[in-house]
N, C-alpha and C. Protein backbone atom coordinates (compact mmCIF):
# COMPACT_ATOMS: atom_id res chain seq x y z
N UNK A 1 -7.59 -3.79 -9.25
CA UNK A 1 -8.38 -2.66 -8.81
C UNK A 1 -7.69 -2.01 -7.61
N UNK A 2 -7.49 -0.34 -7.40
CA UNK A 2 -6.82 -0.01 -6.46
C UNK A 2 -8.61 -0.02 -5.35
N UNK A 3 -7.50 -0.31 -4.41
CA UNK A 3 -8.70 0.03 -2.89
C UNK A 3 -8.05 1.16 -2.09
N UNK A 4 -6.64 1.28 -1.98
CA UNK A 4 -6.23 2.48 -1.28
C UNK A 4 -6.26 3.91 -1.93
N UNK A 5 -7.44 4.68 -0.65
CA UNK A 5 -7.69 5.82 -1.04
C UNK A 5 -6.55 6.82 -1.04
N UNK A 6 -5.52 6.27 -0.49
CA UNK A 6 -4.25 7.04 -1.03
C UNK A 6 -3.37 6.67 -2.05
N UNK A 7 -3.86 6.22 -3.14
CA UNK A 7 -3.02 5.28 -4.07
C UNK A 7 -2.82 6.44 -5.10
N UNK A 8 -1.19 6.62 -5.43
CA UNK A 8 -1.32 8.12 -6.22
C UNK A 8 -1.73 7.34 -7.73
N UNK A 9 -2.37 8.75 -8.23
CA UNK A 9 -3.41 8.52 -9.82
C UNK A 9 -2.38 9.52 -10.99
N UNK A 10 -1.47 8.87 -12.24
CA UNK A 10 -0.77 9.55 -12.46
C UNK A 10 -1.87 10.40 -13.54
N UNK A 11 -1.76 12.13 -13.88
CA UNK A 11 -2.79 12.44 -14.73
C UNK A 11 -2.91 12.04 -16.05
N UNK A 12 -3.80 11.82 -16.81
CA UNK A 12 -4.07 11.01 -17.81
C UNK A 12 -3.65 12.68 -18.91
N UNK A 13 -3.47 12.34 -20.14
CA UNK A 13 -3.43 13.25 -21.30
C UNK A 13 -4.74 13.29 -22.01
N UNK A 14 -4.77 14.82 -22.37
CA UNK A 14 -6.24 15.16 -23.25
C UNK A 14 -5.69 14.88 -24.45
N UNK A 15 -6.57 14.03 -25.22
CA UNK A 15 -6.26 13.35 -26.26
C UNK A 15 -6.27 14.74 -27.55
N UNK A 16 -7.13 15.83 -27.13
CA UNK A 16 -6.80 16.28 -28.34
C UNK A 16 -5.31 17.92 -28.29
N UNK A 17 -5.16 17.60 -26.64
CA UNK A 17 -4.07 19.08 -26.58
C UNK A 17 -2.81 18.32 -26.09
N UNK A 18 -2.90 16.81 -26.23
CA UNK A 18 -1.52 16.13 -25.57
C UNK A 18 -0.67 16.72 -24.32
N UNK A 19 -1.70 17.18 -23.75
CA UNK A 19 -0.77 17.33 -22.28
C UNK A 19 -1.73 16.75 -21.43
N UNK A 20 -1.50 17.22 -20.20
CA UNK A 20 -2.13 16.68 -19.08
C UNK A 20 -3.26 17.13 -18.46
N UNK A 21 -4.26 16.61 -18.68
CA UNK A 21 -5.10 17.12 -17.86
C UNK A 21 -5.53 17.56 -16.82
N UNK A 22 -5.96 18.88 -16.68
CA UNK A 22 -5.97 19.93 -15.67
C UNK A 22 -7.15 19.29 -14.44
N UNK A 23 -6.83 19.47 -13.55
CA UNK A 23 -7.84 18.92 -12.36
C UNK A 23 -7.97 17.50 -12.39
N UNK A 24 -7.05 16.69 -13.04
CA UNK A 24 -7.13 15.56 -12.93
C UNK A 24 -6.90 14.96 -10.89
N UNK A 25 -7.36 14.19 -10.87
CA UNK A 25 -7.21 13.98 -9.16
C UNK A 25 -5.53 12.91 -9.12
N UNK A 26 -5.48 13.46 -7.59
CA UNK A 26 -4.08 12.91 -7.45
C UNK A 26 -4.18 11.50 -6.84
N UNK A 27 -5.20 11.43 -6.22
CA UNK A 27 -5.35 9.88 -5.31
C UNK A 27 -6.16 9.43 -5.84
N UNK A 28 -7.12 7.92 -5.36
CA UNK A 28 -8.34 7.89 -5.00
C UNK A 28 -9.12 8.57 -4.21
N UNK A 29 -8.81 8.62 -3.12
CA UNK A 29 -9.77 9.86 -2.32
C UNK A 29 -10.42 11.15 -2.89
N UNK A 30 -9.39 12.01 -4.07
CA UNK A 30 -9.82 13.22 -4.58
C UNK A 30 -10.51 12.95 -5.82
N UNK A 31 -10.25 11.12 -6.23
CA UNK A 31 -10.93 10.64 -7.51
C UNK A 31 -12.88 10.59 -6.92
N UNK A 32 -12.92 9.95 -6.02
CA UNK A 32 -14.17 10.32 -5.30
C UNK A 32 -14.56 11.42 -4.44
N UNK A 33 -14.16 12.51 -4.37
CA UNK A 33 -14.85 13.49 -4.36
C UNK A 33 -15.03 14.78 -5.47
N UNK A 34 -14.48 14.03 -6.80
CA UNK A 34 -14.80 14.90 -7.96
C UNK A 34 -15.95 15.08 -8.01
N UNK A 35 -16.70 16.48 -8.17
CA UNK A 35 -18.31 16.33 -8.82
C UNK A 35 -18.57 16.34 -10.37
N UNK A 36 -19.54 16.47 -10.66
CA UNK A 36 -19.89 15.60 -12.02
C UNK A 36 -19.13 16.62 -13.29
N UNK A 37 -19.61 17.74 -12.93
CA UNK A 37 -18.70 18.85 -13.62
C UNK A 37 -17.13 18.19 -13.97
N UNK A 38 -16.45 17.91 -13.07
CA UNK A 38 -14.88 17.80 -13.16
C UNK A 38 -15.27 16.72 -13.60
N UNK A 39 -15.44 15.71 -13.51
CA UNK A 39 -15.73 14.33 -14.02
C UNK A 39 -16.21 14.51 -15.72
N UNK A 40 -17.04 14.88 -15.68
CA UNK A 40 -17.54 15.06 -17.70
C UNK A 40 -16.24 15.95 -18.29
N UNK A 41 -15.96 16.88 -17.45
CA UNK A 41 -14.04 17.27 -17.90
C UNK A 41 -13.23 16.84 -18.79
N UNK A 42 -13.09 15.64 -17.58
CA UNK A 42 -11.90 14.48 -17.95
C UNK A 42 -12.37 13.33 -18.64
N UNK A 43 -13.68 12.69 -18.76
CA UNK A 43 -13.74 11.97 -19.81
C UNK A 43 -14.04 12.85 -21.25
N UNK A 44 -14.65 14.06 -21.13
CA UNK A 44 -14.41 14.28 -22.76
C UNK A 44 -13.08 14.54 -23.06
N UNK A 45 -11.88 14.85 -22.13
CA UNK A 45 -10.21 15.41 -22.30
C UNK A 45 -9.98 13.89 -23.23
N UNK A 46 -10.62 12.59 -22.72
CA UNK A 46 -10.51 11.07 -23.10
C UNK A 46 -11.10 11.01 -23.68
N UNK A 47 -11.65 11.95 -25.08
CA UNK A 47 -12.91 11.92 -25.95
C UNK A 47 -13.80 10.44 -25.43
N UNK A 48 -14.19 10.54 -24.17
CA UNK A 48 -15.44 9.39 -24.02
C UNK A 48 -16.54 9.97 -23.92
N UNK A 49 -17.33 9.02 -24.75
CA UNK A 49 -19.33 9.22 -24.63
C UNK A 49 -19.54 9.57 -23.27
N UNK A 50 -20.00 11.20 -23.00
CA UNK A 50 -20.49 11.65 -22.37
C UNK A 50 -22.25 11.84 -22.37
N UNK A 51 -22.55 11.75 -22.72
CA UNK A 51 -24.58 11.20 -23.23
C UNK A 51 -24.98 11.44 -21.40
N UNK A 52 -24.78 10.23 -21.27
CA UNK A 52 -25.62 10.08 -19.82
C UNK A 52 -25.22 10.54 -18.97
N UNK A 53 -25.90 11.28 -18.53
CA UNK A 53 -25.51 12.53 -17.28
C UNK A 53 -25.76 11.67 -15.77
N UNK A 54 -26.16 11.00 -15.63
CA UNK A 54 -26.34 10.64 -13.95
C UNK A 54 -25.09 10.12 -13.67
N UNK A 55 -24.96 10.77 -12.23
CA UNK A 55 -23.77 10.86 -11.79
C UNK A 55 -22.83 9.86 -11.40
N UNK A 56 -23.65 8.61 -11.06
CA UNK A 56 -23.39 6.91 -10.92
C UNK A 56 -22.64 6.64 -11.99
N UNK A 57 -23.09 6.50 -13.17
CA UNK A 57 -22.88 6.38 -14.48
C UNK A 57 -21.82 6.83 -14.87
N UNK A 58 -21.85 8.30 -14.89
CA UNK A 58 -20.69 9.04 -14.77
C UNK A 58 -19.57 8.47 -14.06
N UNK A 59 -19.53 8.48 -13.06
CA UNK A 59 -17.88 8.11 -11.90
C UNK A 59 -17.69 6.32 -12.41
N UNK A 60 -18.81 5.88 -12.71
CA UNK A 60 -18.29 4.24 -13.16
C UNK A 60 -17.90 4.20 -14.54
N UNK A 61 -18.08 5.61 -15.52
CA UNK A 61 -17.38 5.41 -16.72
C UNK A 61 -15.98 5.94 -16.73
N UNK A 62 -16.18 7.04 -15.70
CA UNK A 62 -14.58 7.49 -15.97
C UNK A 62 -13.97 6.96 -14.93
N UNK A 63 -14.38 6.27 -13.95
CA UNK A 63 -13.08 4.75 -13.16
C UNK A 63 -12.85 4.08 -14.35
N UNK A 64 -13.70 3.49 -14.82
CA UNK A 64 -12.94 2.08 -15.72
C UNK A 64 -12.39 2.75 -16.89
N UNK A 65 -12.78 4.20 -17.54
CA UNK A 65 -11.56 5.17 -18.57
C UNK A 65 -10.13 5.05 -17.85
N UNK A 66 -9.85 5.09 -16.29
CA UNK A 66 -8.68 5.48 -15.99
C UNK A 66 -7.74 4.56 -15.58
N UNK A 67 -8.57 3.34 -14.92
CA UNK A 67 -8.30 1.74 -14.58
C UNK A 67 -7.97 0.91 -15.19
């Protein structure tokens, strides 16, 4: 598990346009201050079950998508 909020995050690929995903965050630090908007983004770019909207939920599905 990274703990340093400066630990660079390389951007992940949208599974269905094979490039890189746009607004992906560069650290941890900018990984936690994504809001939920940018966050549902990048896990559907990772076609992941987006369903549950609360925002907890959210940032603990797309950490362990990127981890």
């Amino acid at each position: 598990m990274l703990l340093n909020p400066e630990a660079v995050l390389l951007p992940l690929i949208d599974v269905k346009t094979g490039e890189a995903i746009e607004s992906f965050p560069q650290d941890l630090e900018a990984f936690y201050q994504l809001d939920i908007s940018e966050m549902l983004h990048i896990l559907r770019a990772l076609d992941t079950n987006t369903e549950k909207v609360g925002i907890v939920t959210v940032r603990e599905t797309l950490r362990n998508a990127i981890m």
